[in-house]
N, C-alpha and C. Protein backbone atom coordinates (compact mmCIF):
# COMPACT_ATOMS: atom_id res chain seq x y z
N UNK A 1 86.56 90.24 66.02
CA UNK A 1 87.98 90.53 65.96
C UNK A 1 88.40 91.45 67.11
N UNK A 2 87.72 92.21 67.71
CA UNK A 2 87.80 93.30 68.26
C UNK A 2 88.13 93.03 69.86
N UNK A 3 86.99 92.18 70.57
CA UNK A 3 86.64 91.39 71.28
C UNK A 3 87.96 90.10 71.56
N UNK A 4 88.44 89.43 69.95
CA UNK A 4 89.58 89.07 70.31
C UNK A 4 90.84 89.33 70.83
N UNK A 5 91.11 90.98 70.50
CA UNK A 5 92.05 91.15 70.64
C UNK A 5 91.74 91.86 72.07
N UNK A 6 91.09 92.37 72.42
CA UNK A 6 90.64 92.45 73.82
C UNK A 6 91.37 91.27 75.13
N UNK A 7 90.81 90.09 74.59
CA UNK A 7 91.40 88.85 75.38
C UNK A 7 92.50 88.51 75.18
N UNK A 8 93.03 88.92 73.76
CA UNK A 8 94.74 88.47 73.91
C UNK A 8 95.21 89.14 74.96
N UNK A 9 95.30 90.11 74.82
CA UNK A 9 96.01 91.47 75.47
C UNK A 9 96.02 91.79 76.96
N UNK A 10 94.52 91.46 77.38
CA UNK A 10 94.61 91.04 79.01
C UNK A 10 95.31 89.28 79.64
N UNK A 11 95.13 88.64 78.51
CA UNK A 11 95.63 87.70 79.21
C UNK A 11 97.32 87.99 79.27
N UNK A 12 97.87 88.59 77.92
CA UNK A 12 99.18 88.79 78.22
C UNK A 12 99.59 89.74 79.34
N UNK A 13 98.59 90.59 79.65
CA UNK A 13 98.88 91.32 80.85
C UNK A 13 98.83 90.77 81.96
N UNK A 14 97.83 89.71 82.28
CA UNK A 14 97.94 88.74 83.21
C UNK A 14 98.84 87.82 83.26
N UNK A 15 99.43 87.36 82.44
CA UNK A 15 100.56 86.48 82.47
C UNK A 15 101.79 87.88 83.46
N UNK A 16 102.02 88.88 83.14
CA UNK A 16 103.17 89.28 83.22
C UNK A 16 102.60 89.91 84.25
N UNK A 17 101.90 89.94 84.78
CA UNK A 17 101.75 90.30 86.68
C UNK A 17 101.30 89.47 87.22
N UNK A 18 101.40 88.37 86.43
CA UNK A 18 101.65 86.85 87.65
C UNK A 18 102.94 86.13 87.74
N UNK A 19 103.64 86.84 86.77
CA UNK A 19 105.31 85.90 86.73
C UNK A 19 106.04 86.96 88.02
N UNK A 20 105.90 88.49 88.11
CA UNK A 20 106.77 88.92 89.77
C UNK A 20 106.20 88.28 90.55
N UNK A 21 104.83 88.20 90.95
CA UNK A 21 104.39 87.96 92.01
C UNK A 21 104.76 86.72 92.51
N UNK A 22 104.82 85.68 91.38
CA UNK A 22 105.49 84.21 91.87
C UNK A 22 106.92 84.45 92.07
N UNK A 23 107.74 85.38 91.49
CA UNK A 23 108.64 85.18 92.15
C UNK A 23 109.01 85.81 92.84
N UNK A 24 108.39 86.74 93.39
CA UNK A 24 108.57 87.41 94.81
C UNK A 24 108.21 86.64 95.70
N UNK A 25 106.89 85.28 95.69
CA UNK A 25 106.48 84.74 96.98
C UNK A 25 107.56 83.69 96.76
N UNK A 26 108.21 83.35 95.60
CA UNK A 26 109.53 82.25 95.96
C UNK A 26 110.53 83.07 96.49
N UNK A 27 111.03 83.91 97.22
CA UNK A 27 112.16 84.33 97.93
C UNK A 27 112.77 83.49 99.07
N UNK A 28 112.12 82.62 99.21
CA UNK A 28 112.52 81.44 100.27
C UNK A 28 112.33 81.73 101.73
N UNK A 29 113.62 81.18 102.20
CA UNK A 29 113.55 81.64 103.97
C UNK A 29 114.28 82.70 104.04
N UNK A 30 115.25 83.13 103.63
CA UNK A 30 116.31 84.14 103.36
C UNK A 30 115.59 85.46 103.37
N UNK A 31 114.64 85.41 102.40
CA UNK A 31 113.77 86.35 101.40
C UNK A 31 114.34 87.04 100.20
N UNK A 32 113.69 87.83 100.22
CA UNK A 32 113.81 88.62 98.71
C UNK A 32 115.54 88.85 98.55
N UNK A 33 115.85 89.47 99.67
CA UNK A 33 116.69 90.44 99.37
C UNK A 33 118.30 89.54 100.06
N UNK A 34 118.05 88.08 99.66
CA UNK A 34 119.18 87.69 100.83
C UNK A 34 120.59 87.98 100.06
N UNK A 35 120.83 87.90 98.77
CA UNK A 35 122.14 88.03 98.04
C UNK A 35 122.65 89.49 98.35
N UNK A 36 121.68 90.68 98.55
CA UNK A 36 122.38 92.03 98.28
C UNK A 36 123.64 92.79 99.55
N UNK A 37 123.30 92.28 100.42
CA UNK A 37 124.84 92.54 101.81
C UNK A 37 125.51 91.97 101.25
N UNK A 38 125.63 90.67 100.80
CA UNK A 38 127.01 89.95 100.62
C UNK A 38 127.60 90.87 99.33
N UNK A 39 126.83 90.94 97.90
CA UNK A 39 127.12 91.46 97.16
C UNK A 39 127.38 92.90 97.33
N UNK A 40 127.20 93.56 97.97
CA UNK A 40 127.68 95.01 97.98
C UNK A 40 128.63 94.86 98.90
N UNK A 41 128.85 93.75 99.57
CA UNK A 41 129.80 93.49 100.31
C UNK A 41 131.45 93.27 99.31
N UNK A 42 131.31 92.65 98.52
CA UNK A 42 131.82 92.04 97.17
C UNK A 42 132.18 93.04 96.77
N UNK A 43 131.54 94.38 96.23
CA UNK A 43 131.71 95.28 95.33
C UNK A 43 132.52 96.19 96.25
N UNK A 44 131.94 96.50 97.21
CA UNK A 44 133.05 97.25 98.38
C UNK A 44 134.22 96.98 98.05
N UNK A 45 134.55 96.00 98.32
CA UNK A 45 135.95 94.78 98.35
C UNK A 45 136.58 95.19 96.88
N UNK A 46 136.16 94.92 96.13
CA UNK A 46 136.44 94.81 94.66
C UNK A 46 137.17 96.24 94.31
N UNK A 47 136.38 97.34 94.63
CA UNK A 47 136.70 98.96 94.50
C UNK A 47 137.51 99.40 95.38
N UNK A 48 138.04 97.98 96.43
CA UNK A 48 138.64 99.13 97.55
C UNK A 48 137.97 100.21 98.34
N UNK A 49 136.87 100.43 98.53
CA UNK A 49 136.24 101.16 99.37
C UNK A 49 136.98 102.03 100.53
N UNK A 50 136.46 102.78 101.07
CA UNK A 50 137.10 103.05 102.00
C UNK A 50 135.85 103.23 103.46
N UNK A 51 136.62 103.39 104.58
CA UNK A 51 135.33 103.48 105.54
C UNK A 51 134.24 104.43 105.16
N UNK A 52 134.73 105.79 104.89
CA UNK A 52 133.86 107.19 104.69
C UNK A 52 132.95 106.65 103.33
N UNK A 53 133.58 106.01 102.68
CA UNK A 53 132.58 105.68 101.70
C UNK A 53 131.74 105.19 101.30
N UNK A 54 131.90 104.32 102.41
CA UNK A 54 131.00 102.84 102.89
C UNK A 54 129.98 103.81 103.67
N UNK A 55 130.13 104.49 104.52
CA UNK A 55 129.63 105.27 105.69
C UNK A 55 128.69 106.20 104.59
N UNK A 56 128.95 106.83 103.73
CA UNK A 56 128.13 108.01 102.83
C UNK A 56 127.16 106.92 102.07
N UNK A 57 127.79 105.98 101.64
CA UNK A 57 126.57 104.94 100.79
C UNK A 57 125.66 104.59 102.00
N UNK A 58 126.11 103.88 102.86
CA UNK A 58 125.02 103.37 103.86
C UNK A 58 124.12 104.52 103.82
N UNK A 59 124.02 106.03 104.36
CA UNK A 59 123.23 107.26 104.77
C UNK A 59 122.41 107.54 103.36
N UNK A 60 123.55 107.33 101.95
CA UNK A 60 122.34 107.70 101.20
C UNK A 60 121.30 106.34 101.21
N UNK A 61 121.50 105.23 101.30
CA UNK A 61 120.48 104.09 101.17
C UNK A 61 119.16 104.23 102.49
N UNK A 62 119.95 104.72 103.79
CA UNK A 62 118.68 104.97 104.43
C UNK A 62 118.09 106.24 104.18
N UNK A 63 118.35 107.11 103.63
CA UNK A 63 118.08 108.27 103.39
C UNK A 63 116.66 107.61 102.09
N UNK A 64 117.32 106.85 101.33
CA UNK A 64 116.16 106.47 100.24
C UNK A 64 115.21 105.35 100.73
N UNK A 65 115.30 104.85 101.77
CA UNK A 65 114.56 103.89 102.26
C UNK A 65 112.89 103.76 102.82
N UNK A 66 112.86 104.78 102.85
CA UNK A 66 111.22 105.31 103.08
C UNK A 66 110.34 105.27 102.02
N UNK A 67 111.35 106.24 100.79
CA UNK A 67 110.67 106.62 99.46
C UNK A 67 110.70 105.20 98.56
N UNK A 68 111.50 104.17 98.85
CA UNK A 68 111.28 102.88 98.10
C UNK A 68 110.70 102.07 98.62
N UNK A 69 110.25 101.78 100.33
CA UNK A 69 108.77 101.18 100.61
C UNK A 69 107.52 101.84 99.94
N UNK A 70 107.57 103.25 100.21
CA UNK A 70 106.45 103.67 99.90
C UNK A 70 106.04 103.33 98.23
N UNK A 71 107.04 103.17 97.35
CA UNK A 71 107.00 102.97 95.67
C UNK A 71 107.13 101.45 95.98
N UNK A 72 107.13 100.42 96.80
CA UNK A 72 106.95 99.02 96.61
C UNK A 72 105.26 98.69 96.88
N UNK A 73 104.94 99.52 97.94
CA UNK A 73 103.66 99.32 98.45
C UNK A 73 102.74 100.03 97.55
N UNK A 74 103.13 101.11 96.95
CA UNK A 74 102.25 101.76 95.67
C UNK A 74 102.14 100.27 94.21
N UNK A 75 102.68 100.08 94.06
CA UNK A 75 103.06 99.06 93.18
C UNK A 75 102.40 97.87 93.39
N UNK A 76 102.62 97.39 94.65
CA UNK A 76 101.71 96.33 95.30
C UNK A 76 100.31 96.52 94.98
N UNK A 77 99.93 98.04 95.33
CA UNK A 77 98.82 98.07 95.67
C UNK A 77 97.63 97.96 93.98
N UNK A 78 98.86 98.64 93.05
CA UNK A 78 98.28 98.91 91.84
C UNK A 78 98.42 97.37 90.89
N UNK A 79 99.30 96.47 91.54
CA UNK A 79 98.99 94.95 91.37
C UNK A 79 98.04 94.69 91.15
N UNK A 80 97.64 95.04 92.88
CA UNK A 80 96.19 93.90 93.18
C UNK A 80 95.38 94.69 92.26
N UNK A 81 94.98 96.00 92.36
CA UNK A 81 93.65 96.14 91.69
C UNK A 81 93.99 95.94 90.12
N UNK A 82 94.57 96.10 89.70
CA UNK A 82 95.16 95.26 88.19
C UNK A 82 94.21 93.71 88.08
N UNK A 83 95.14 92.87 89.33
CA UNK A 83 94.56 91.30 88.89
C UNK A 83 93.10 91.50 89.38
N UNK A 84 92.65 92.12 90.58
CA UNK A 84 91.04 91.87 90.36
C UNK A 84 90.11 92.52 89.49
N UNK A 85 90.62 93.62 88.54
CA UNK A 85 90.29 94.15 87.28
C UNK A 85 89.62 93.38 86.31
N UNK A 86 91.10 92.17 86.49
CA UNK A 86 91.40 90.94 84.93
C UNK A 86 89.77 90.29 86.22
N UNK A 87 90.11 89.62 87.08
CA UNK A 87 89.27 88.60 87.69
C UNK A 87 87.86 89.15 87.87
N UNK A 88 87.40 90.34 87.51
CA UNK A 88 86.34 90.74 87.53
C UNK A 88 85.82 91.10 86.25
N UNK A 89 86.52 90.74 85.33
CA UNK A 89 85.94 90.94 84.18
C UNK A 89 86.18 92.76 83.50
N UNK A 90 87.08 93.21 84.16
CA UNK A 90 86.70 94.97 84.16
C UNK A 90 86.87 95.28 82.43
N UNK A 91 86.31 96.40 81.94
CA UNK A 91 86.49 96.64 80.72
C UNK A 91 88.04 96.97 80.46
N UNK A 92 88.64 96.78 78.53
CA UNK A 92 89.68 97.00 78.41
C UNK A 92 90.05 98.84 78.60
N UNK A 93 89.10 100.06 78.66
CA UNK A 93 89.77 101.16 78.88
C UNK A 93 90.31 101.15 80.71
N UNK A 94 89.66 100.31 81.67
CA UNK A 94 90.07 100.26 82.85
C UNK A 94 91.31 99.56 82.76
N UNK A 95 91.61 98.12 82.26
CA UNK A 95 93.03 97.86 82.08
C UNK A 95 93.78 98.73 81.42
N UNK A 96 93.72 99.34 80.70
CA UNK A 96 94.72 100.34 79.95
C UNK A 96 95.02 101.14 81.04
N UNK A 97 94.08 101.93 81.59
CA UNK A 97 94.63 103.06 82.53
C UNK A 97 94.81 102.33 83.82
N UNK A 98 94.89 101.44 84.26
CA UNK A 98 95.57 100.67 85.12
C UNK A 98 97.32 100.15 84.53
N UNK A 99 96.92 99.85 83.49
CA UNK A 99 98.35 99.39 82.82
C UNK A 99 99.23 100.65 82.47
N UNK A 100 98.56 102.26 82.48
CA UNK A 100 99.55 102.70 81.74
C UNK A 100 100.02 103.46 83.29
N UNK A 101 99.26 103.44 84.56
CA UNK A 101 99.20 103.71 85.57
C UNK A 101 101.05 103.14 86.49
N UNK A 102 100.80 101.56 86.14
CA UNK A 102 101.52 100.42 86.16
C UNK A 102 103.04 101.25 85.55
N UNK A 103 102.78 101.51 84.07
CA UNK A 103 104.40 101.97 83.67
C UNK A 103 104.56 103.13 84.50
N UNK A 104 103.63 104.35 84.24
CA UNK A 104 104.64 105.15 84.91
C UNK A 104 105.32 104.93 86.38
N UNK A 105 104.76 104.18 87.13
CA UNK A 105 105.58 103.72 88.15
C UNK A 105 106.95 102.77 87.98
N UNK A 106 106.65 102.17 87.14
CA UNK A 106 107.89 101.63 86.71
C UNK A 106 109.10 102.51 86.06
N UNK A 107 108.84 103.51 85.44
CA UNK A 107 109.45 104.34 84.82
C UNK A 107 109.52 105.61 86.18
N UNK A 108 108.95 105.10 86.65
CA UNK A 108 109.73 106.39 88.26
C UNK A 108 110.85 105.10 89.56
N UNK A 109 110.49 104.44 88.95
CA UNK A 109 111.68 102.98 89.54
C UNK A 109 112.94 103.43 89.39
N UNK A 110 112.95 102.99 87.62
CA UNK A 110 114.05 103.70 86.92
C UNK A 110 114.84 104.59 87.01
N UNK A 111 114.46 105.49 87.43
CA UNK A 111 114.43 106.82 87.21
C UNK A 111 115.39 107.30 88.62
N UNK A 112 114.55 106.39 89.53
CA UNK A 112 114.81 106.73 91.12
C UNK A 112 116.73 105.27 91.19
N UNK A 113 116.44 104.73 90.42
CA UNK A 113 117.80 103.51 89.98
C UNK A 113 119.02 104.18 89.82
N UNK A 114 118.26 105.40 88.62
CA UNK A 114 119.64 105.95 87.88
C UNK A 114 120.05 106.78 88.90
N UNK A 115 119.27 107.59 89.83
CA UNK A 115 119.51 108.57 90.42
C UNK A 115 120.44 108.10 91.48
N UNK A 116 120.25 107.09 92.28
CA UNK A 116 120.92 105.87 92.82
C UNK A 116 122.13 105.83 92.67
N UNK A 117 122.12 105.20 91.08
CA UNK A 117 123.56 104.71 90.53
C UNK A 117 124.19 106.36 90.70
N UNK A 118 124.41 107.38 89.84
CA UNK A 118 125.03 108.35 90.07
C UNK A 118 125.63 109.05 91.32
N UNK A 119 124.53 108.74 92.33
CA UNK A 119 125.27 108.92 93.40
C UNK A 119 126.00 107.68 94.29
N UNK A 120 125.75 106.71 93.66
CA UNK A 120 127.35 105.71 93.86
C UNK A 120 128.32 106.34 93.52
N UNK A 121 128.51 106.57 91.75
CA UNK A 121 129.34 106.80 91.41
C UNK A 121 129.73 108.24 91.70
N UNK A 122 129.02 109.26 92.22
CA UNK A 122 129.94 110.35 92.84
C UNK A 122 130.86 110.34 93.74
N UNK A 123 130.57 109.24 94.48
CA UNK A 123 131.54 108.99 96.03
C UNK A 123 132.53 108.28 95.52
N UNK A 124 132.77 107.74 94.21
CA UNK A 124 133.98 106.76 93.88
C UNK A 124 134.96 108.02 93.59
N UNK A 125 136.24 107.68 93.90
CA UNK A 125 137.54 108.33 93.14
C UNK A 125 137.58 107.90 91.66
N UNK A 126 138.55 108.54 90.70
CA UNK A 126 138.61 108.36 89.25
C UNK A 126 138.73 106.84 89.14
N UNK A 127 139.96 106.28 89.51
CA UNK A 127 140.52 104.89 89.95
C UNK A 127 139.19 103.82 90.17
N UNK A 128 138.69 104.81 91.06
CA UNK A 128 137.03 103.16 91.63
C UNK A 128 136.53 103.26 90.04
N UNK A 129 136.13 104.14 89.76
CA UNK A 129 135.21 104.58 88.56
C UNK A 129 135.98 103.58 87.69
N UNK A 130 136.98 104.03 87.19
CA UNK A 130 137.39 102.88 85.86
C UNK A 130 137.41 101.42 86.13
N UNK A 131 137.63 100.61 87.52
CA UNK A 131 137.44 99.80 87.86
C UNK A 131 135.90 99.26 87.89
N UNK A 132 135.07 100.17 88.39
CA UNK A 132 133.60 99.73 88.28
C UNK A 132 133.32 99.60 86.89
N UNK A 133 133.59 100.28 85.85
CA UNK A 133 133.51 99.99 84.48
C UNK A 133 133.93 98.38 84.06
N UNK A 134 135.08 98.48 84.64
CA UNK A 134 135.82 97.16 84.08
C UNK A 134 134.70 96.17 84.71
N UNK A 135 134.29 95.95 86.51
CA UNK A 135 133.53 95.02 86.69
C UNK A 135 132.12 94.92 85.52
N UNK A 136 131.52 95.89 85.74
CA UNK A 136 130.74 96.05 84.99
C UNK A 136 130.66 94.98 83.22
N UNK A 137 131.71 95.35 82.65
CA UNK A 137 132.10 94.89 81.24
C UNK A 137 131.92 93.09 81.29
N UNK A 138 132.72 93.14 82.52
CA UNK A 138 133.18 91.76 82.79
C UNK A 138 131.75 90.94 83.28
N UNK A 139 131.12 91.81 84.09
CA UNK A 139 129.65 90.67 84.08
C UNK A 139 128.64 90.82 83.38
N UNK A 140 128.73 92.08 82.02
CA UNK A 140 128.36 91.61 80.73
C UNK A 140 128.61 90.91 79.96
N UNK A 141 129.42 90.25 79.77
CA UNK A 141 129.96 89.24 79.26
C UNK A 141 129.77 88.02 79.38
N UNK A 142 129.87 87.83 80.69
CA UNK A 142 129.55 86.62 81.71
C UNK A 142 127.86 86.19 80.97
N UNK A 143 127.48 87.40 81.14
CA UNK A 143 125.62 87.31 81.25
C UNK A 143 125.72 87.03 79.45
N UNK A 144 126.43 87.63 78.56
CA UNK A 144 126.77 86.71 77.31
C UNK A 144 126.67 85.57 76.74
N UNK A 145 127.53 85.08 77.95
CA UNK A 145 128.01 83.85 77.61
C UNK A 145 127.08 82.65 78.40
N UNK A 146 126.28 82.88 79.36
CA UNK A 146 125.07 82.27 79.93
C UNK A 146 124.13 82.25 79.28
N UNK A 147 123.69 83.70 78.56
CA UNK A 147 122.53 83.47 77.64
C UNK A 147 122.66 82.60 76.40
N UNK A 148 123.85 82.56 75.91
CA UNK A 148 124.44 81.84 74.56
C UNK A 148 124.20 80.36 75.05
N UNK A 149 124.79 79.83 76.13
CA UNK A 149 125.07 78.76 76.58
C UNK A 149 123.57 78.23 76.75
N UNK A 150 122.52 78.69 76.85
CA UNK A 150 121.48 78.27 77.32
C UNK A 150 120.52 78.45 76.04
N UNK A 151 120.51 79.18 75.15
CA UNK A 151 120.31 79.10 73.92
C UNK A 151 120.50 77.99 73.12
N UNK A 152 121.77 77.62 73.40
CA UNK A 152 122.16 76.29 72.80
C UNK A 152 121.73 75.16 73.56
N UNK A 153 121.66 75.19 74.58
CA UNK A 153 120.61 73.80 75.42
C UNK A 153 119.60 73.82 75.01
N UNK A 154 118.58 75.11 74.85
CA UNK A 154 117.32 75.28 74.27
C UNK A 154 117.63 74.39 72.90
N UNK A 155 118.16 74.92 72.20
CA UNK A 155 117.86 74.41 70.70
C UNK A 155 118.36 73.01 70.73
N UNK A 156 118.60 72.47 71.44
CA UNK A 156 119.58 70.71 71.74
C UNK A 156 118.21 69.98 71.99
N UNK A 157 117.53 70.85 73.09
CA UNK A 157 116.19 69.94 72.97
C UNK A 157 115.25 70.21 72.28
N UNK A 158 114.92 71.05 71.31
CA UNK A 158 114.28 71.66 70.26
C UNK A 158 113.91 69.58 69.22
């Protein structure tokens, strides 16, 4: 029993650090990151931006741009030795402290996201702010009504 649950548990861990990696190597020709200019391009637009504001976001994004290669390539790196862990057979206390290794980086992602978002939203006036709410609401909804919609295709071919 013990032994079984051993193998569930890495394989589910293997499943779920093989589903980014495929879709990070599908980023196409574009790559990873081809939607995010246009879209912050979009959101600019949307809030009314102004130059200075555009100008303070750009400085904080290069300002964070070092510290989020360096947390992509940490991540990368704690990937690989993850999957050659699973591919080498490594015991389950080495996956654990590889896996719990794994969250806290993910949970310093987060962390480094929110810190992010807040300083978007410091540079907005009151006005951007309630407007970014409203976008916000509005492509929760959206994402609502996609998941619903596709729920119901699911169960059509069920």
């Amino acid at each position: 029993m013990k032994n079984w649950k051993a193998m569930a548990s890495s394989l589910v861990l293997a499943g779920a650090l093989a589903v980014p990696g495929m879709t990070m190597a599908a980023g196409g020709e574009h790559g990873p990151h081809h939607f995010k200019g246009p879209m912050f391009e979009h959101l600019a637009e949307e809030l009314n931006l102004t130059e200075g504001q555009k100008a303070q976001l750009k400085a904080n994004r290069e300002a964070n741009r070092e510290a989020r290669k360096a947390h992509r390539e940490e991540m990368r790196a704690l990937h690989e030795q993850l999957r050659e862990a699973i591919d080498s057979g490594a015991d389950q206390a080495t996956l654990d402290r590889l896996g719990a290794e794994l969250g806290k980086l993910q949970v310093a992602k987060m962390q480094e996201m929110h810190q992010q978002q807040a300083q978007f939203e410091a540079i907005l006036t009151d006005e951007q702010k309630v407007k970014l709410e409203q976008l916000k609401a509005e492509r929760k909804e959206r994402w609502k009504e996609r998941r619903h919609k596709r729920g119901e295709r699911w169960q059509e071919e069920q």
